[in-house]
C-alpha atoms as a PDB file:
ATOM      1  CA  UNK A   1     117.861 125.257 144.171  1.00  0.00           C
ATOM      2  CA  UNK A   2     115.281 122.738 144.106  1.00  0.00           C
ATOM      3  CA  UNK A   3     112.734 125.053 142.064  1.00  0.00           C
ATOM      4  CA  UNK A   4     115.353 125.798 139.657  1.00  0.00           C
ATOM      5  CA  UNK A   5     116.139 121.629 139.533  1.00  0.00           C
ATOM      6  CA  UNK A   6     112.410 121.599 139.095  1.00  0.00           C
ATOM      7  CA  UNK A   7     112.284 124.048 135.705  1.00  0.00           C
ATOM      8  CA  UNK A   8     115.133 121.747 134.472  1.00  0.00           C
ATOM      9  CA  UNK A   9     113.624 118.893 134.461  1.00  0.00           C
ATOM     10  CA  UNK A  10     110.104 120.534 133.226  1.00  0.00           C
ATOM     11  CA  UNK A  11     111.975 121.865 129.936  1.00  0.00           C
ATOM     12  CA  UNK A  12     114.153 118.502 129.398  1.00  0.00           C
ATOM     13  CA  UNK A  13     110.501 116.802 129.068  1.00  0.00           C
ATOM     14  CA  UNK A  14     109.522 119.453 127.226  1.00  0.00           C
ATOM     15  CA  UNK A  15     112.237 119.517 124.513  1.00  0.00           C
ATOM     16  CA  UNK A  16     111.634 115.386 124.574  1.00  0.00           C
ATOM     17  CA  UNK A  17     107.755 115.691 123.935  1.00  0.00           C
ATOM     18  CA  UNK A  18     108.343 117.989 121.238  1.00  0.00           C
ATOM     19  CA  UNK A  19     111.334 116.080 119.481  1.00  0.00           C
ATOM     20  CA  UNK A  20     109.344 112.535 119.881  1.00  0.00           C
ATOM     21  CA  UNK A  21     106.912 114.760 118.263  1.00  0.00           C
ATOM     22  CA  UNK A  22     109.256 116.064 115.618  1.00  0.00           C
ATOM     23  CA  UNK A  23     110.879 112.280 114.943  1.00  0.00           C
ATOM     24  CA  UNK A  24     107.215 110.944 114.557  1.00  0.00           C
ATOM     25  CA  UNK A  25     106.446 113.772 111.845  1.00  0.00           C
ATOM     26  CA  UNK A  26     109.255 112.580 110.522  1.00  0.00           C
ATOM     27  CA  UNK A  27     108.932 109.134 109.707  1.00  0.00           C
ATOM     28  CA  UNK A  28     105.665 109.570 108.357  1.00  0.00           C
ATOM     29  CA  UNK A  29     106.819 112.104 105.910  1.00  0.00           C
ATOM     30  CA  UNK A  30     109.755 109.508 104.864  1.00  0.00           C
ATOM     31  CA  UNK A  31     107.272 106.765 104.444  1.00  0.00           C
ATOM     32  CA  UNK A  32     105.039 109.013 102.599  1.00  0.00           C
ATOM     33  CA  UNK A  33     107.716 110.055 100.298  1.00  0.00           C
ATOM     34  CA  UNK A  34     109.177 106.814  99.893  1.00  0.00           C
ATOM     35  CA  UNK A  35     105.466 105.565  98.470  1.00  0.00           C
ATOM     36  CA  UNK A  36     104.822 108.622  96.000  1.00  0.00           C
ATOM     37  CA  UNK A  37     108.721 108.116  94.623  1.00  0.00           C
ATOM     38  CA  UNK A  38     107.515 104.202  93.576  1.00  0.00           C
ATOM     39  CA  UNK A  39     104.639 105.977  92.148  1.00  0.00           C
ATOM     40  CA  UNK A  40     106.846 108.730  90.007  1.00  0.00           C
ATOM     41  CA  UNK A  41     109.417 106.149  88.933  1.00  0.00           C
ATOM     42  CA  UNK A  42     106.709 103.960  87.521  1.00  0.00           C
ATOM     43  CA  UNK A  43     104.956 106.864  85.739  1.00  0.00           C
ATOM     44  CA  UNK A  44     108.327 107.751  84.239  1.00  0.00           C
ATOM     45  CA  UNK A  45     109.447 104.458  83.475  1.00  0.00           C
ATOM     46  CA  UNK A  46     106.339 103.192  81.177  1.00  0.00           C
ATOM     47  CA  UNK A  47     105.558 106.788  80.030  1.00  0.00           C
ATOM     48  CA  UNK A  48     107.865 109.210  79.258  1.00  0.00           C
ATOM     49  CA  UNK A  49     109.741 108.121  75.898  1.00  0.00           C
ATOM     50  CA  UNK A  50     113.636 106.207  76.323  1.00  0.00           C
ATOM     51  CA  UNK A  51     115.465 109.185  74.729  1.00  0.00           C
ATOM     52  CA  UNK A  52     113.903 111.881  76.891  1.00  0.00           C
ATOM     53  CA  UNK A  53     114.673 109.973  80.218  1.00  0.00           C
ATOM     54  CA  UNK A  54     118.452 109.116  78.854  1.00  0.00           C
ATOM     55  CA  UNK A  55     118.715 113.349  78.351  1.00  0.00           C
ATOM     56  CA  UNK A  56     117.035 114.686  81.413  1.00  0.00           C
ATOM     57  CA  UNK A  57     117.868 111.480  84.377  1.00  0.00           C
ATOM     58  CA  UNK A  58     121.018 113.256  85.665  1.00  0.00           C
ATOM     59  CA  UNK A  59     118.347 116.115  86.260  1.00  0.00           C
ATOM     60  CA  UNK A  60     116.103 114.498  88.283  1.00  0.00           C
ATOM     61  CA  UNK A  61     118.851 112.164  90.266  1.00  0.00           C
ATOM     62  CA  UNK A  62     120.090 115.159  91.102  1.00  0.00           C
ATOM     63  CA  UNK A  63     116.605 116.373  92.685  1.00  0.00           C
ATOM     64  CA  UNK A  64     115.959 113.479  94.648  1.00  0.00           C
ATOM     65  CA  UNK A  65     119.409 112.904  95.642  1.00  0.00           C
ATOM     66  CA  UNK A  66     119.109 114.707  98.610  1.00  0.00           C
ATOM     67  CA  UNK A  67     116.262 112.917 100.078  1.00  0.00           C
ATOM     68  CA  UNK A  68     118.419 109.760 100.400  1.00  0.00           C
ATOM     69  CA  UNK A  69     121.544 111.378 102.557  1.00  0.00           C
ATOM     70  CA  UNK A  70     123.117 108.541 104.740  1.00  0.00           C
ATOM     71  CA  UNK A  71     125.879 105.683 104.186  1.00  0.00           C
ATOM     72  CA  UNK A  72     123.877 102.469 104.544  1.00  0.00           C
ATOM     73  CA  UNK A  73     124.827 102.102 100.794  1.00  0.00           C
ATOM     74  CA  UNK A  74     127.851 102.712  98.736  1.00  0.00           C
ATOM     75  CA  UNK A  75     127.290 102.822  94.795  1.00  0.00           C
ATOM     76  CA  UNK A  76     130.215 100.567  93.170  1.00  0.00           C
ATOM     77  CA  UNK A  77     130.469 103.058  89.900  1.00  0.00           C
ATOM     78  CA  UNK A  78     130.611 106.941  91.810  1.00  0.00           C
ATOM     79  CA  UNK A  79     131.302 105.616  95.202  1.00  0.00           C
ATOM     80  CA  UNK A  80     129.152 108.088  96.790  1.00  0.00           C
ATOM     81  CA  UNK A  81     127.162 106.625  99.789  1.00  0.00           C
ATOM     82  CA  UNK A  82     123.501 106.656 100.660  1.00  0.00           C
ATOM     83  CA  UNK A  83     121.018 105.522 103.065  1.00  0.00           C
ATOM     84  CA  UNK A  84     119.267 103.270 100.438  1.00  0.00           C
ATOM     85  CA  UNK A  85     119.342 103.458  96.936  1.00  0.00           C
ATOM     86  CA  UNK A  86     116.115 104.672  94.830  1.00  0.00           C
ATOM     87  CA  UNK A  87     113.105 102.123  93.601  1.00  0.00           C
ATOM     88  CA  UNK A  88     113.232 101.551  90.337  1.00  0.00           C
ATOM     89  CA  UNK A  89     111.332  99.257  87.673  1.00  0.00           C
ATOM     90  CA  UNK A  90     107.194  98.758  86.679  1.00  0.00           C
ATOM     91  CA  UNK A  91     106.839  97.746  90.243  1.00  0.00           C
ATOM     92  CA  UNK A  92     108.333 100.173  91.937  1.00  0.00           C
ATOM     93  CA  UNK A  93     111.615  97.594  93.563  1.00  0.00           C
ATOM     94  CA  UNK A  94     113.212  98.825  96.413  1.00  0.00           C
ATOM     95  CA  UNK A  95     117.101  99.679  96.776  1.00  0.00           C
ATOM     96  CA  UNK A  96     117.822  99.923  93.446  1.00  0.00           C
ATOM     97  CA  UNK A  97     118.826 102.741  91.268  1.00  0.00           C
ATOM     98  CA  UNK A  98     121.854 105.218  92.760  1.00  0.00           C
ATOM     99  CA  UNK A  99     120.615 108.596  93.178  1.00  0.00           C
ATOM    100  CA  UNK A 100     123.720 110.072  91.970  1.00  0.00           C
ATOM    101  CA  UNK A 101     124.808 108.325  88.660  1.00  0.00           C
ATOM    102  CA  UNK A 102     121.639 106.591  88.275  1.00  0.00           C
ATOM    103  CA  UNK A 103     123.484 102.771  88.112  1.00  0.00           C
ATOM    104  CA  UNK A 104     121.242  99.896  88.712  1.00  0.00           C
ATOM    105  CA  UNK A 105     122.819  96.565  90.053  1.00  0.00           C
ATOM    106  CA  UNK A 106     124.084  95.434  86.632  1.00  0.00           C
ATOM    107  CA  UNK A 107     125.921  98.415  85.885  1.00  0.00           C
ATOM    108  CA  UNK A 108     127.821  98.244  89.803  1.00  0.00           C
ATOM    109  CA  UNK A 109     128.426  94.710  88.843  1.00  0.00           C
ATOM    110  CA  UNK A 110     129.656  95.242  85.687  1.00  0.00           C
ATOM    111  CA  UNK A 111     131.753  98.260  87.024  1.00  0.00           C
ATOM    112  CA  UNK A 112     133.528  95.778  89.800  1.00  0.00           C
ATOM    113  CA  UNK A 113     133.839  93.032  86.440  1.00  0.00           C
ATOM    114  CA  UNK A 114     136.037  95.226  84.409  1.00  0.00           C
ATOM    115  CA  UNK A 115     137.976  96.772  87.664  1.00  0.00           C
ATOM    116  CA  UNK A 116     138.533  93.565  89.399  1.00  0.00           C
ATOM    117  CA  UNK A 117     139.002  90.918  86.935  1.00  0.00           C
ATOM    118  CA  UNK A 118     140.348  92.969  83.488  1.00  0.00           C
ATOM    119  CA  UNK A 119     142.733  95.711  82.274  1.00  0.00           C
ATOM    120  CA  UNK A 120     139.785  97.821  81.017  1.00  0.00           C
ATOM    121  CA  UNK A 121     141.457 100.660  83.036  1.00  0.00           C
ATOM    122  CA  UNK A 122     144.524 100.185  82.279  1.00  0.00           C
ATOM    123  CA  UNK A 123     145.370  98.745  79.388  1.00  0.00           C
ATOM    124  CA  UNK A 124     145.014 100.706  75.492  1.00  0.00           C
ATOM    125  CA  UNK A 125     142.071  99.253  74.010  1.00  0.00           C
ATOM    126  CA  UNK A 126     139.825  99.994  71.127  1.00  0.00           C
ATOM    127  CA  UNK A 127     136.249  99.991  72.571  1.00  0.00           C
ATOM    128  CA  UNK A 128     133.195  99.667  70.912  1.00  0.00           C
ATOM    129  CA  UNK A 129     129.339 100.490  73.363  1.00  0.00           C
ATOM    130  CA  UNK A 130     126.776  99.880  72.129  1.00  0.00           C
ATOM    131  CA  UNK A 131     123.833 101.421  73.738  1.00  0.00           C
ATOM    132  CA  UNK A 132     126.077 103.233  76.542  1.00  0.00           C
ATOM    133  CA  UNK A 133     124.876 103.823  79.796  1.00  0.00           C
ATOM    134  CA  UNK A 134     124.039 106.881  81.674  1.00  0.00           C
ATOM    135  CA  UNK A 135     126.416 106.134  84.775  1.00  0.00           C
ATOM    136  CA  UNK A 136     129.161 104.669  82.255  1.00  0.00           C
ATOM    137  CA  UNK A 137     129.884 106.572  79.294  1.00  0.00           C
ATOM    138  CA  UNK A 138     131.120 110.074  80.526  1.00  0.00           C
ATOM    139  CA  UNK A 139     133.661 107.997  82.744  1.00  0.00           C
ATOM    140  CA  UNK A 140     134.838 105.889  80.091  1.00  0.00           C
ATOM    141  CA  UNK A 141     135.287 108.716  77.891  1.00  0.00           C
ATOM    142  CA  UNK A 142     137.622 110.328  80.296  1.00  0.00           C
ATOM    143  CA  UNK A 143     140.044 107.125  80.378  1.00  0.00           C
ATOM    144  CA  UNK A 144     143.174 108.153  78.398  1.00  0.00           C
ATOM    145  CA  UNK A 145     144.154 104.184  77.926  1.00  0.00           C
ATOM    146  CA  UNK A 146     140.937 103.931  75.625  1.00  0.00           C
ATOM    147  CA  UNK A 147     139.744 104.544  71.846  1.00  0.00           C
ATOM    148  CA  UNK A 148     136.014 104.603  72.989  1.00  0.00           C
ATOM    149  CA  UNK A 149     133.089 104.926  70.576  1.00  0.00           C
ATOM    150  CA  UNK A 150     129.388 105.326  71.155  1.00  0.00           C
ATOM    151  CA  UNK A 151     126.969 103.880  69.307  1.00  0.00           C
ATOM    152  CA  UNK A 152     123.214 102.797  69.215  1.00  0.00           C
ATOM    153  CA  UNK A 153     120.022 103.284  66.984  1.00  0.00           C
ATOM    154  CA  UNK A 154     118.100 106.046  69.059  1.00  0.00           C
ATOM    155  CA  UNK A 155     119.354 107.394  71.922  1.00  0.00           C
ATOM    156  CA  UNK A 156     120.752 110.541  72.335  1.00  0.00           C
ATOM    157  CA  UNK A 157     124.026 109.957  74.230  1.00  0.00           C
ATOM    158  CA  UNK A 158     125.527 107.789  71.142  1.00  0.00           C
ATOM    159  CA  UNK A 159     127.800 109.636  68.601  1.00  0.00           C
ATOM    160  CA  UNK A 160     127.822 107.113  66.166  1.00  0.00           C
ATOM    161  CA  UNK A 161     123.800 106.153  64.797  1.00  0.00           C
ATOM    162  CA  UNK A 162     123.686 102.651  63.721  1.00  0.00           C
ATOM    163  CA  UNK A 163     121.485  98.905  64.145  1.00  0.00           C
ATOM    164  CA  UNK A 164     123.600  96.480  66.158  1.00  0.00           C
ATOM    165  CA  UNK A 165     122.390  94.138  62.902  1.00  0.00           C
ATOM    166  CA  UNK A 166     124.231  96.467  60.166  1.00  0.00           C
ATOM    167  CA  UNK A 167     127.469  98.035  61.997  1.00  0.00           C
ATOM    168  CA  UNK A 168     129.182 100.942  59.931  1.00  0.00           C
ATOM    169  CA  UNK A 169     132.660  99.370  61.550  1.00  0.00           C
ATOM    170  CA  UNK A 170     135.178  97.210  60.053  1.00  0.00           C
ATOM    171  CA  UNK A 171     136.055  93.517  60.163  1.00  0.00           C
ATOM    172  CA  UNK A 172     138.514  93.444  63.650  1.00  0.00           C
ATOM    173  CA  UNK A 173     137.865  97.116  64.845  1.00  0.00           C
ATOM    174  CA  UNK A 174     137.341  96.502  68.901  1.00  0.00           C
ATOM    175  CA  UNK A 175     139.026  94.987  71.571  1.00  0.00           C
ATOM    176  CA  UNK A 176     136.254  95.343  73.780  1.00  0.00           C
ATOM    177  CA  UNK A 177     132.306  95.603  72.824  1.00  0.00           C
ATOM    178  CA  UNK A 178     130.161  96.568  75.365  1.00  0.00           C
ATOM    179  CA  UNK A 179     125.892  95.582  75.274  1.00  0.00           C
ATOM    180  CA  UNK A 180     124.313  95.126  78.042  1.00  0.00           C
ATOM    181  CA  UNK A 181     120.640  94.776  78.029  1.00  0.00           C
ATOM    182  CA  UNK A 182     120.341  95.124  74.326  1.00  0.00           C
ATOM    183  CA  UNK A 183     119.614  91.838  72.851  1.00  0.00           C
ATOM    184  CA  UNK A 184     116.465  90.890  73.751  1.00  0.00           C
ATOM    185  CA  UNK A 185     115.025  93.753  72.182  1.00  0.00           C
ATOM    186  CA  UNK A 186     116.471  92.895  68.788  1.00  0.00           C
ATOM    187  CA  UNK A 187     114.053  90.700  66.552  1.00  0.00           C
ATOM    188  CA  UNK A 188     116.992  88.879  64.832  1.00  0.00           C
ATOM    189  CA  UNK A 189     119.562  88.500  67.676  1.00  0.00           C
ATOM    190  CA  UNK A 190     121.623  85.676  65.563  1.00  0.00           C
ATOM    191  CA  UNK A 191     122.163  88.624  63.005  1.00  0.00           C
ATOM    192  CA  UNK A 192     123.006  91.070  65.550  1.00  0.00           C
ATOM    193  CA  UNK A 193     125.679  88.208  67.272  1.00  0.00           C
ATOM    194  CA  UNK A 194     127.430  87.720  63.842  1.00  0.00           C
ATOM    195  CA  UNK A 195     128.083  91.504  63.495  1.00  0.00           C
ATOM    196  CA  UNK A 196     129.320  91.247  67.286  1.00  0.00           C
ATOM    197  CA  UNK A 197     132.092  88.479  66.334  1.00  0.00           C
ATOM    198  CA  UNK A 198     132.784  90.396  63.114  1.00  0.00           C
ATOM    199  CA  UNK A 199     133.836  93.616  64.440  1.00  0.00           C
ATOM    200  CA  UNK A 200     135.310  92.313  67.514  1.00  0.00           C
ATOM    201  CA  UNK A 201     139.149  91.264  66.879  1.00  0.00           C
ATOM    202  CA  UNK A 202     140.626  88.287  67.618  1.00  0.00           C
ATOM    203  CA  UNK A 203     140.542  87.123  71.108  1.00  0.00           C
ATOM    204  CA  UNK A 204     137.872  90.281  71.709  1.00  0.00           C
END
């Protein structure tokens, strides 16, 4: 009884020696990855061109996705949970982009805006947005209380091709206009804001 007590014990600090082992190898493979993904997103972000990221990012969210299983985090926009969210930005910022639908913190903000403090998902509107978002745009366009249009100068999720300074739209078309993150690259924003106000309707 006592030899077989013996072999127990022997094979418990076995299993432990290996799994400390295991847990160890671990870690340093998470830490490693977590360095060469700040090192990928920056490549991607200054190099590869705006329209080929908007076309192929569900891709590669998809890919990396797995890497960041948990539920330390909980994206606001797909409400899927992770243990952190992805860097993101020219330096590589921790926590930040959702692996899933590929929102950064202004677009789970915005998301809580419009369901917490508006009738964007209930109420009919006419909706104008203007350079629309990867984790947006394929869930506002499946909202049956909108008229939502697309629009922007390059990318290739838009339907409708346009400058923000010359909109193809009438004078009170939109309810709502969405642009977030748009005017600071525009080299005559007080242009661009007039076509804002004149396409928006009253109250818009």
């Amino acid at each position: 009884m006592l030899k077989n007590n013996k072999r127990v014990i022997i094979l418990i600090k076995t299993i432990l020696y290996f799994d400390n082992l295991c847990m160890e190898n671990l870690i340093l493979i998470l830490q490693n990855y977590t360095i060469y993904m700040k090192e990928i997103i920056k490549f991607i972000v200054r190099k590869i061109p705006r329209p080929v990221l908007i076309k192929f990012s569900f891709v590669f969210g998809k890919l990396v996705g797995i890497f960041y299983m948990g539920n330390k985090v909980e994206c606001t926009v797909c409400t899927k949970k992770f243990r952190k969210f992805l860097p993101y930005g020219n330096q590589g910022q921790e926590n930040r982009l959702c692996p899933s639908c590929l929102s950064l913190e202004r677009h789970r903000l915005i998301w809580l805006f419009l369901k917490k403090k508006t009738g964007f998902f209930t109420d009919k509107l006419d909706v104008l947005h203007i350079a629309p978002e990867q984790p947006f745009y394929k869930r506002f366009e499946r909202l049956k209380n909108l008229n939502y249009t697309t629009a922007d100068l390059e990318s290739p999720i838009a339907k409708v091709k346009m400058d923000i300074r010359e909109m193809p739209f009438n004078d009170n078309s939109f309810d709502v206009l969405l642009c977030n993150h748009v005017l600071e690259h525009i080299d005559n924003e007080l242009k661009a804001t007039k076509e804002i106000n004149r396409v928006l309707k009253p109250g818009g």
